[in-house]
N, C-alpha and C. Protein backbone atom coordinates (compact mmCIF):
# COMPACT_ATOMS: atom_id res chain seq x y z
N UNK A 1 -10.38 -89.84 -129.25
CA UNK A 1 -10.57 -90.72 -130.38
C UNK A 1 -11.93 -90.49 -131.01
N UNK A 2 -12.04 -91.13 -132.36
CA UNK A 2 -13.10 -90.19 -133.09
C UNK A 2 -14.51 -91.30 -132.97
N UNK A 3 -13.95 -92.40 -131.89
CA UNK A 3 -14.68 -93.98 -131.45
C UNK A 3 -15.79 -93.73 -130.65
N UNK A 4 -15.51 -92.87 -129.82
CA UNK A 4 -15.44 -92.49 -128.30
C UNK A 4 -16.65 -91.47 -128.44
N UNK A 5 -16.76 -90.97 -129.87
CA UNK A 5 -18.00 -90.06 -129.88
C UNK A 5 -19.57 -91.20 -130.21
N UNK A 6 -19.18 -92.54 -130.63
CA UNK A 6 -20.52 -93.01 -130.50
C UNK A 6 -20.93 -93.41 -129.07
N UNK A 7 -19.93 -93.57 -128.00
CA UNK A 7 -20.61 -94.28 -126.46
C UNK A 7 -21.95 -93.12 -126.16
N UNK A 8 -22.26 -92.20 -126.17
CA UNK A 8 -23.39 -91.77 -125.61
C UNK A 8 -24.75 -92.05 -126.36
N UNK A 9 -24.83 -92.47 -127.59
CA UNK A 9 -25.95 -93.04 -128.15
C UNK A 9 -26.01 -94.37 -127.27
N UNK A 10 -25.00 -95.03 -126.99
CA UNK A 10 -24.86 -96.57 -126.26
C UNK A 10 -25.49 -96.39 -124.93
N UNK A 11 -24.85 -95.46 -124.59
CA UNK A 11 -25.72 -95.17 -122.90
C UNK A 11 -27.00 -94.49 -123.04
N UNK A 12 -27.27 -93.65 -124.14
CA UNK A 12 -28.92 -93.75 -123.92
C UNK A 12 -29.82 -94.72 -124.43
N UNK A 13 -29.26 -95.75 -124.92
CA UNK A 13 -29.98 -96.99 -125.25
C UNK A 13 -30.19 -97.74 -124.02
N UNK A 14 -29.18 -97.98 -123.34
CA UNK A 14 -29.41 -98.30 -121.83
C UNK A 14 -30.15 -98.08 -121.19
N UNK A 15 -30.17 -96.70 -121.41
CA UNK A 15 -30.90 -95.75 -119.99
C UNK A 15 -32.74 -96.12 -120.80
N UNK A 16 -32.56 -95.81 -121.80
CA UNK A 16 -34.09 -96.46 -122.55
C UNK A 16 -34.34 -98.04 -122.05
N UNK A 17 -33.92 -98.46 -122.52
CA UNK A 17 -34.12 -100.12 -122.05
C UNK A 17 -34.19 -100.32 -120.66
N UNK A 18 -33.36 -100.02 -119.81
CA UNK A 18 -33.90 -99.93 -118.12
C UNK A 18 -35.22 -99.19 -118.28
N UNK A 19 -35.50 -98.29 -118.72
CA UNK A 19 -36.96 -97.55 -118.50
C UNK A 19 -38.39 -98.42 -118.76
N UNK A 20 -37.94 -99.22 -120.16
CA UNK A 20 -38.91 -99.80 -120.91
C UNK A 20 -38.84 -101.56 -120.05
N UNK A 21 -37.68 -101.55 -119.05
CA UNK A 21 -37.56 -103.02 -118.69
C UNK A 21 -38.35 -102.55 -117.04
N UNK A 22 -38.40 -101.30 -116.67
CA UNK A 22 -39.36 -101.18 -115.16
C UNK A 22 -40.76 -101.11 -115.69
N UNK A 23 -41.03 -100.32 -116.54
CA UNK A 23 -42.13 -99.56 -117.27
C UNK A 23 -42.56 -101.39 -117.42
N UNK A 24 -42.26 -102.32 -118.20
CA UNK A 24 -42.80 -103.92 -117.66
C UNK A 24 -43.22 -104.50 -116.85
N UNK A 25 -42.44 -104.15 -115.82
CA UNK A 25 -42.34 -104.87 -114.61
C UNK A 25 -43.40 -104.43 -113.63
N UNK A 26 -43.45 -103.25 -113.62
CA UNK A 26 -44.98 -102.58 -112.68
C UNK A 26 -46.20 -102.36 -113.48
N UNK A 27 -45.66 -102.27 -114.81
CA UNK A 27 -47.02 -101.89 -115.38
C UNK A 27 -48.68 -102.54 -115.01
N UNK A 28 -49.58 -101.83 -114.45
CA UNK A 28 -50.48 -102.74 -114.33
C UNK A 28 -51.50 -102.54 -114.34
N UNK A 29 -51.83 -102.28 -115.61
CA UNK A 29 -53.21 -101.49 -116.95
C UNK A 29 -53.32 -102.81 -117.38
N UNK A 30 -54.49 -102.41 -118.10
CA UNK A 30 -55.56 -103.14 -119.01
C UNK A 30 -54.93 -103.95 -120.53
N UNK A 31 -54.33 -103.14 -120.54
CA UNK A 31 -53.49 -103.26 -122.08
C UNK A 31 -52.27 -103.82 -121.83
N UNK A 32 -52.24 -105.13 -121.46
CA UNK A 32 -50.64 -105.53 -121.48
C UNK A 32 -50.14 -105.65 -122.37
N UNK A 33 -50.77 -106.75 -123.27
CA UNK A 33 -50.25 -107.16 -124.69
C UNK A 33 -49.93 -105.90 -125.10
N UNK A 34 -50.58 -105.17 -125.57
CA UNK A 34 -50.04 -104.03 -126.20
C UNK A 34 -48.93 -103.24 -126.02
N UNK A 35 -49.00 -103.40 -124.57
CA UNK A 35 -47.83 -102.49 -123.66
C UNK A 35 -46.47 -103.36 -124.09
N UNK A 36 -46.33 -104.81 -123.72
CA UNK A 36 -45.48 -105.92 -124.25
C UNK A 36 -45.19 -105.87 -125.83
N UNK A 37 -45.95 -105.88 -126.28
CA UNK A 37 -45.37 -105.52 -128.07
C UNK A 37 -44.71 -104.43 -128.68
N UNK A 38 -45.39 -103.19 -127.63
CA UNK A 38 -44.65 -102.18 -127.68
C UNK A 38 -43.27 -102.21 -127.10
N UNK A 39 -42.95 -102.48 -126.41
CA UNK A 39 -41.58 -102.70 -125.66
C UNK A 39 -40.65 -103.61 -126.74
N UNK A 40 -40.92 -104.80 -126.69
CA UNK A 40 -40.16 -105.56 -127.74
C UNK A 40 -40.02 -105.03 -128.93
N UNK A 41 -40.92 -104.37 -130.09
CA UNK A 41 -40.34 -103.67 -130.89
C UNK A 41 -39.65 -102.47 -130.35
N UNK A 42 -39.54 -102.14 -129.72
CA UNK A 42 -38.79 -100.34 -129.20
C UNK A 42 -37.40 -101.67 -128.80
N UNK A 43 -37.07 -102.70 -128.24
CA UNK A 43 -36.14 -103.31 -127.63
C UNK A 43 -35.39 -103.57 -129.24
N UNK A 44 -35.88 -104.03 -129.98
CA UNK A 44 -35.52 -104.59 -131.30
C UNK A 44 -34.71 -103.46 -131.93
N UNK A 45 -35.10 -102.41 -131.80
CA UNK A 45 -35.22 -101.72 -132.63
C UNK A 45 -33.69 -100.83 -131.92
N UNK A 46 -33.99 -100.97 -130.46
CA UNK A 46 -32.55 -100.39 -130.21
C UNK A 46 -31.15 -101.21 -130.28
N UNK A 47 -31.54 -102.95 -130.30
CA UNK A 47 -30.87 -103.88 -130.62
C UNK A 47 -30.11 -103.01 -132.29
N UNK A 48 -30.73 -103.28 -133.64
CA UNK A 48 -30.66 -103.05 -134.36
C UNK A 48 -29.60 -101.97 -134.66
N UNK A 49 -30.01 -100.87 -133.86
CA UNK A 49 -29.21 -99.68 -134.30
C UNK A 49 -28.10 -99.36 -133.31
N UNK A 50 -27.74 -99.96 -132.36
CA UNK A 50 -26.94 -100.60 -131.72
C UNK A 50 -25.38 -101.32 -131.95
N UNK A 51 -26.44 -102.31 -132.89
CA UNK A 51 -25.47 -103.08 -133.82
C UNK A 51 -24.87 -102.04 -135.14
N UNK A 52 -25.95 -101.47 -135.86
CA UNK A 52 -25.08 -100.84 -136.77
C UNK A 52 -24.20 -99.73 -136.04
N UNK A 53 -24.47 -99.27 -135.27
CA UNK A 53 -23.30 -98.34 -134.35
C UNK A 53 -22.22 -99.15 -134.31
N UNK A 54 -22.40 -100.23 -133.85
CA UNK A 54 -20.83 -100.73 -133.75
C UNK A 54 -20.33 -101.06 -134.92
N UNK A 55 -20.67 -101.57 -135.79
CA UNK A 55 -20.49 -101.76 -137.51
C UNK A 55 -19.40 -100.30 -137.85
N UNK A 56 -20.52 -99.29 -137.45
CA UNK A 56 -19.54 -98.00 -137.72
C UNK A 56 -18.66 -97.83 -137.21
N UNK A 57 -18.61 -97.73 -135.67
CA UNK A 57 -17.00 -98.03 -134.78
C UNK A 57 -16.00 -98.99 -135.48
N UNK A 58 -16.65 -100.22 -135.74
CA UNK A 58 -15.63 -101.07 -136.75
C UNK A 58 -14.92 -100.49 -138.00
N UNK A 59 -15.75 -99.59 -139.02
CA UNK A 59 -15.32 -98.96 -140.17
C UNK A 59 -14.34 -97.62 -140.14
N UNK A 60 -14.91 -97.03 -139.07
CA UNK A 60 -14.33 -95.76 -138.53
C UNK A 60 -12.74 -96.02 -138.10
N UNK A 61 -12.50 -97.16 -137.30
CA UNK A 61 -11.52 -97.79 -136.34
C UNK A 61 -10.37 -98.29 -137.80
N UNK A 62 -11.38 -99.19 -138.39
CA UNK A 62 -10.40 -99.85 -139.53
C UNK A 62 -9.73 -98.48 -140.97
N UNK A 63 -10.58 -97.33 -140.90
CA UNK A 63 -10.43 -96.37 -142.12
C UNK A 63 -9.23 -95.20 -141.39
N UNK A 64 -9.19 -95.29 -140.42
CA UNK A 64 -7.90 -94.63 -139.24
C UNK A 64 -7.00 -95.30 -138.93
N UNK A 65 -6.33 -96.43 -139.16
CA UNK A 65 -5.62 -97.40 -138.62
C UNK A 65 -5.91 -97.35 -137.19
N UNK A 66 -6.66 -97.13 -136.35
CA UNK A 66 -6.96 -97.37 -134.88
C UNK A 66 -7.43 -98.59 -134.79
N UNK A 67 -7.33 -99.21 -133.26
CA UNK A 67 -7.81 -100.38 -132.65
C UNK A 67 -9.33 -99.92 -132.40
N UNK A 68 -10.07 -101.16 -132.12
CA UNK A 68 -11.56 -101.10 -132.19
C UNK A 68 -11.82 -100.17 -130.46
N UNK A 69 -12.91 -100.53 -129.71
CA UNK A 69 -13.19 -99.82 -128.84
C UNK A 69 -13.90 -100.73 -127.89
N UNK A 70 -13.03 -100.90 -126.71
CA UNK A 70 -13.81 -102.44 -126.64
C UNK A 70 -14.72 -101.96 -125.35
N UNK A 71 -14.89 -100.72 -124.77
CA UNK A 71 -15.56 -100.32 -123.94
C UNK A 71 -17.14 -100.29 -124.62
N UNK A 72 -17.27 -99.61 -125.67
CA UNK A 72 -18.55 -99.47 -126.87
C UNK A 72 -18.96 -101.31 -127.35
N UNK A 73 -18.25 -101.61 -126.75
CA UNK A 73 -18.60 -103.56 -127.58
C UNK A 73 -19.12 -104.08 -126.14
N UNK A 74 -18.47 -103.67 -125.15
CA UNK A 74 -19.44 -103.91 -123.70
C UNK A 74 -20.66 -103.36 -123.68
N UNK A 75 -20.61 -101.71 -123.88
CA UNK A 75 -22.22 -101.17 -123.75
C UNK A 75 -22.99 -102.11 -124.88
N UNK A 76 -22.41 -102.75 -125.97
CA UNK A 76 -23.12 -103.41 -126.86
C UNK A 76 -23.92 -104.87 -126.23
N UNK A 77 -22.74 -105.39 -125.38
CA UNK A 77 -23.17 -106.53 -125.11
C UNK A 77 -24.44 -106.47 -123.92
N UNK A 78 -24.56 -105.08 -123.22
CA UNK A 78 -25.38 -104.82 -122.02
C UNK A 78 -26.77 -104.54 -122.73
N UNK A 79 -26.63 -103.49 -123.81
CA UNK A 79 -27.75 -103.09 -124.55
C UNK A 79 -28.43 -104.60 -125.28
N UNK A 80 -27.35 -105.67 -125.82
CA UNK A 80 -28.35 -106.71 -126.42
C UNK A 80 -28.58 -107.63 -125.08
N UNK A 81 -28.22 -107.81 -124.21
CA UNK A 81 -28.95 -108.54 -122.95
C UNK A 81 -30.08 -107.65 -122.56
N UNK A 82 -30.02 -106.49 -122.00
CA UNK A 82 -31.70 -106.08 -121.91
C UNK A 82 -32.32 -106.23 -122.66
N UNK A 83 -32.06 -106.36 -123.86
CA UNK A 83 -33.07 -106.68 -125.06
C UNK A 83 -33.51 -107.73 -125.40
N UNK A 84 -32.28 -108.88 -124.73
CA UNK A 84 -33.28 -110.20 -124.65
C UNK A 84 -34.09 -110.56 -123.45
N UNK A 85 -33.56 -109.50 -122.66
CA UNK A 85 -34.38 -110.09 -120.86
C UNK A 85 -35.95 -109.47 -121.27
N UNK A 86 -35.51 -107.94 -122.14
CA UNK A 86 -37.43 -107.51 -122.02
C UNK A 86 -37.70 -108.63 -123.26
N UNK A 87 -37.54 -109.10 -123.97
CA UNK A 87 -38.22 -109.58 -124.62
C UNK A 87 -38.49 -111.23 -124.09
N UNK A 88 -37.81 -111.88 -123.29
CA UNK A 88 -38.36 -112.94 -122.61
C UNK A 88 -39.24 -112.79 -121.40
N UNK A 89 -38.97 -111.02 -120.90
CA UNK A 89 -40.13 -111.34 -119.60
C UNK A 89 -41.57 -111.81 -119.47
N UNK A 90 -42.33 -111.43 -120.76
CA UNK A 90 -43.52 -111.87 -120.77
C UNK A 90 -43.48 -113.27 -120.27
N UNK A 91 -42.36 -114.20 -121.02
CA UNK A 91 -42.56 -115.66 -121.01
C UNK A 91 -42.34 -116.18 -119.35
N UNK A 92 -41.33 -115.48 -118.91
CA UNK A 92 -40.70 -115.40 -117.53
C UNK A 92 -42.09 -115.19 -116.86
N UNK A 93 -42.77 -114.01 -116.82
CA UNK A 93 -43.81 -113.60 -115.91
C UNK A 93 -44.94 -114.94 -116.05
N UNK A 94 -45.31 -115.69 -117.60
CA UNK A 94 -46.12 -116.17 -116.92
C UNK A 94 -45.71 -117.72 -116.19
N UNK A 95 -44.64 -117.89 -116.49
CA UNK A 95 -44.27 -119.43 -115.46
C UNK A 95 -44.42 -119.05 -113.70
N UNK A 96 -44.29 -118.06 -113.61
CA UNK A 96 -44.20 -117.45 -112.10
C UNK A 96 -45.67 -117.35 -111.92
N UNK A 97 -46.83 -117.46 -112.66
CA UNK A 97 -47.73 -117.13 -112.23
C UNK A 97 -48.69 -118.56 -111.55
N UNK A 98 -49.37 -118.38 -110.45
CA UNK A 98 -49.67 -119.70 -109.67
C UNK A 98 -51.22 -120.12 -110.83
N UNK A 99 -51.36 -121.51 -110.75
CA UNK A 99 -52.56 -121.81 -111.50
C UNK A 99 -53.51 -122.79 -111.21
């Protein structure tokens, strides 16, 4: 199917977002903020194009008479949950922190 050729942009969004969600988690330099802003826009940004990927699976699907692709709407839903977990960890990390 002609659907089936966007899943590997989907899985390297994944495989990015796990990188950028450890690359958080140990990081432990001088520059957090920075390191944190950087991540959330790179998270946003794969959110974004993500979504228009599936937009296109939708157009592609509907301009073929084919059914949508509901395996590519899962990697969708995995890719926008890491994208909200890195972008809440900052908030997460500091309630965990003792004071």
């Amino acid at each position: 199917m002609i659907v089936d050729d966007f899943r590997p942009i989907l899985f390297t969004f994944i495989v990015f977002l796990f990188v950028c969600l450890f690359v958080s988690i140990f990081y432990k330099g001088k520059h957090k903020f920075i390191i944190g802003v950087a991540m959330s826009m790179m998270s946003l940004i794969c959110t974004i194009t993500s979504a228009k990927t599936m937009w296109d699976i939708g157009i592609t699907a509907d301009e073929n008479n084919m059914v949508g692709d509901p395996v590519s709407f899962n990697l969708f839903l995995l890719v926008f949950g890491l994208s909200i977990l890195i972008l809440n960890y900052p908030f997460i990390l500091k309630k965990d922190l003792p004071k």
